[in-house]
C-alpha atoms as a PDB file:
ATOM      1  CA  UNK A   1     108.186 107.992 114.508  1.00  0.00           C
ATOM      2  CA  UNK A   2     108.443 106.046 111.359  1.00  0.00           C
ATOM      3  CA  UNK A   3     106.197 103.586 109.467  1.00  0.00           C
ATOM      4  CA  UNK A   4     107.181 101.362 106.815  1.00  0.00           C
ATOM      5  CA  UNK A   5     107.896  97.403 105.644  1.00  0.00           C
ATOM      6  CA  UNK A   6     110.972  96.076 107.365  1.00  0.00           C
ATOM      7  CA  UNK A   7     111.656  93.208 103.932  1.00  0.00           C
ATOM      8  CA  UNK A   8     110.693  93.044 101.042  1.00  0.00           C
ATOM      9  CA  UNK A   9     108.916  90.422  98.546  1.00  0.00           C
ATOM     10  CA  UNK A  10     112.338  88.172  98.621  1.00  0.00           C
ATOM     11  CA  UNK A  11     112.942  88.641 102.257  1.00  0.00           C
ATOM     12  CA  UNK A  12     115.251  91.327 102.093  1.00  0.00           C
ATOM     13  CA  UNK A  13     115.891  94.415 104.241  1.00  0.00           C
ATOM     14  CA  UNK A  14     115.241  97.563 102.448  1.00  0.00           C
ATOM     15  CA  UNK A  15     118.171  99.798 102.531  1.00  0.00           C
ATOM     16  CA  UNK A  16     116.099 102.746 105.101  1.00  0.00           C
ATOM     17  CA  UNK A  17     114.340  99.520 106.878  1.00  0.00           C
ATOM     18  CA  UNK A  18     118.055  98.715 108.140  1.00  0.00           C
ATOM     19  CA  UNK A  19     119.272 102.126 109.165  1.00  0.00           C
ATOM     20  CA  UNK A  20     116.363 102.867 111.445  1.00  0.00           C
ATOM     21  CA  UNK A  21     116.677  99.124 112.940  1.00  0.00           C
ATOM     22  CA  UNK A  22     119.688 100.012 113.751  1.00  0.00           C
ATOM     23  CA  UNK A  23     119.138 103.651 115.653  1.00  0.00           C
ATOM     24  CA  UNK A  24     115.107 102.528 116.689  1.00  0.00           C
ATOM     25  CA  UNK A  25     114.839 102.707 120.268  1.00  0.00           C
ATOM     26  CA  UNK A  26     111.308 101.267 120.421  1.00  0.00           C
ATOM     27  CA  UNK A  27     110.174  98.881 117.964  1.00  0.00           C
ATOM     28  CA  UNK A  28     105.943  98.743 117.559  1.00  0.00           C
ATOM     29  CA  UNK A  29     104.729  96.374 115.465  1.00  0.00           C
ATOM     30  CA  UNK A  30     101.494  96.359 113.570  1.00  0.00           C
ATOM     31  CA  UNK A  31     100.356  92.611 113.192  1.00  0.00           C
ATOM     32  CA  UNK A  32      99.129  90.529 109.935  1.00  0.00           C
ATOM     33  CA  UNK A  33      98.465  86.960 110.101  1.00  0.00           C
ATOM     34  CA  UNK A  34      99.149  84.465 107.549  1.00  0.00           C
ATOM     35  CA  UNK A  35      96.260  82.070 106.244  1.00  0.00           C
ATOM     36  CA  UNK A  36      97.095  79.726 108.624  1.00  0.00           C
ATOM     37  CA  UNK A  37      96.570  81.925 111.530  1.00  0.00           C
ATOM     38  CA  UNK A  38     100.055  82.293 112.567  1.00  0.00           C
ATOM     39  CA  UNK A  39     102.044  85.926 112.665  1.00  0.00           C
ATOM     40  CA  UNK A  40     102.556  87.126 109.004  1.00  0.00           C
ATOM     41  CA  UNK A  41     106.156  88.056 109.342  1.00  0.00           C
ATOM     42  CA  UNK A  42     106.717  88.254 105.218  1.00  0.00           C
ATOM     43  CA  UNK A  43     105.376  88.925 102.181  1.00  0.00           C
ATOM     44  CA  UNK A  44     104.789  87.718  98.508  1.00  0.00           C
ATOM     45  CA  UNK A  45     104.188  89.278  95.429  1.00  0.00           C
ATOM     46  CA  UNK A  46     102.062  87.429  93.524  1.00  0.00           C
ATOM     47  CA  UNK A  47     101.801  87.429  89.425  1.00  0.00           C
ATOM     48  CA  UNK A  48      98.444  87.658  87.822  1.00  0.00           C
ATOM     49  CA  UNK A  49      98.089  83.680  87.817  1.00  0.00           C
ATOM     50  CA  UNK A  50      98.471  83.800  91.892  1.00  0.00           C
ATOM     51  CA  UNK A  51     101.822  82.522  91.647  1.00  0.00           C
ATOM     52  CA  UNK A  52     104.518  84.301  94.106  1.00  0.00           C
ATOM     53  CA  UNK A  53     107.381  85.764  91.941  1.00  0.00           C
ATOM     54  CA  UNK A  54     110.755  85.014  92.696  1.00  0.00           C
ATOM     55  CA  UNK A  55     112.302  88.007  90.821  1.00  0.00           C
ATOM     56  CA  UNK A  56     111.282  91.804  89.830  1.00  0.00           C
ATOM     57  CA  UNK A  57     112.084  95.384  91.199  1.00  0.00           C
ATOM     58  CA  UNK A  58     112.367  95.861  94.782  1.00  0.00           C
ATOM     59  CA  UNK A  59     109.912  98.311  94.623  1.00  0.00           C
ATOM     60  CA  UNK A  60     106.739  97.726  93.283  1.00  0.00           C
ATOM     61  CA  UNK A  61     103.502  99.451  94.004  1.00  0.00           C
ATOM     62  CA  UNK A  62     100.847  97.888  94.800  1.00  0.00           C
ATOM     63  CA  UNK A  63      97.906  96.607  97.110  1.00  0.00           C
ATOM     64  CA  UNK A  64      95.917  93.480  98.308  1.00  0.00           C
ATOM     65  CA  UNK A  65      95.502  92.310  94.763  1.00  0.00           C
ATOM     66  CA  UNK A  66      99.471  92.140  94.172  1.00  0.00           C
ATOM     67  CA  UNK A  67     101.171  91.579  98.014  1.00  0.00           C
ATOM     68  CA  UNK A  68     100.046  88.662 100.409  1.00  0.00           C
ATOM     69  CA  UNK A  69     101.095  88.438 104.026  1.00  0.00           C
ATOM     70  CA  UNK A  70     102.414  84.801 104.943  1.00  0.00           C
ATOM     71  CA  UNK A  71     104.094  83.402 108.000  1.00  0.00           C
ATOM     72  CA  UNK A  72     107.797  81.761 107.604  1.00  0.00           C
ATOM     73  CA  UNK A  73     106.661  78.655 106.733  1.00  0.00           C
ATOM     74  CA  UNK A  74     104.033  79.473 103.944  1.00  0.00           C
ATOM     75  CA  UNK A  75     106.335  82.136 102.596  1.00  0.00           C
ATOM     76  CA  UNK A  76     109.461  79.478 102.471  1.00  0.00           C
ATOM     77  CA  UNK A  77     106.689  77.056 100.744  1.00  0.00           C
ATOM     78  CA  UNK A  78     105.817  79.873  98.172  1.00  0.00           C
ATOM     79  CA  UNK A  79     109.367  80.687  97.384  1.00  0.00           C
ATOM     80  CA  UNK A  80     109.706  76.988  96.701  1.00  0.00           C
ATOM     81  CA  UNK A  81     112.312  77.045  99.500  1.00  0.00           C
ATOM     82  CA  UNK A  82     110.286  74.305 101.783  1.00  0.00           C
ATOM     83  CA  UNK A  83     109.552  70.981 101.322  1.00  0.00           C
ATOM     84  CA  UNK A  84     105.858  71.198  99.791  1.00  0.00           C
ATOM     85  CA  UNK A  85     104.483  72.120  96.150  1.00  0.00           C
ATOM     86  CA  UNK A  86     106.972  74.804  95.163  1.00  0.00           C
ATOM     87  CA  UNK A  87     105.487  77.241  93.276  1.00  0.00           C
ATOM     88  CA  UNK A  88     107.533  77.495  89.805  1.00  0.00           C
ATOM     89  CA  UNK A  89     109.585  80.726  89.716  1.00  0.00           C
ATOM     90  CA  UNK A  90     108.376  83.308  87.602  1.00  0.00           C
ATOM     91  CA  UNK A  91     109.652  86.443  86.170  1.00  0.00           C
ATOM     92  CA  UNK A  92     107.668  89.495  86.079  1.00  0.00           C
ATOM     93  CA  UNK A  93     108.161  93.765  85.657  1.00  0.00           C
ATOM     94  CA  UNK A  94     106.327  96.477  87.553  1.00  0.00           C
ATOM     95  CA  UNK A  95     103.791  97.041  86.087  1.00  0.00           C
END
């Protein structure tokens, strides 16, 4: 059994979140749920002003006050991806 994130902040695989998609033979999911009260499927990392950040390591440690769970459509809107206020892209380092 594993635990971990399956993307990270820019809605990409990590590398060990791909190899044990691939050779899982039982998927369990524990749930999150956006704001809006849909399934939280991604995550943002948010800079100290609250705005998500486009850019940065991979890797970043951190909790609540750094990572927010959104749904698709918030986390497209956040990215500035979606037709909405974008937030403005942002450039940050671990910290």
């Amino acid at each position: 059994m594993c635990y971990g994130l399956r993307v990270d902040f820019q809605g990409e695989l990590f590398p060990g979140s791909a190899a044990l998609l691939a050779w899982a033979d039982e998927l369990r999911e524990v749930r999150t749920i956006c704001h809006c009260g849909k399934k939280a499927t991604m995550v943002v990392r948010q800079g100290p002003d609250g705005v998500a950040l486009v850019d940065g390591a991979q890797v970043c440690i951190g909790g609540n006050e750094k990572y927010v769970s959104l749904c698709r459509k918030h986390f497209r809107v956040a990215m500035g991806d979606a037709p909405a206020k974008p937030a403005a892209p942002a450039t940050t380092t671990c910290e």
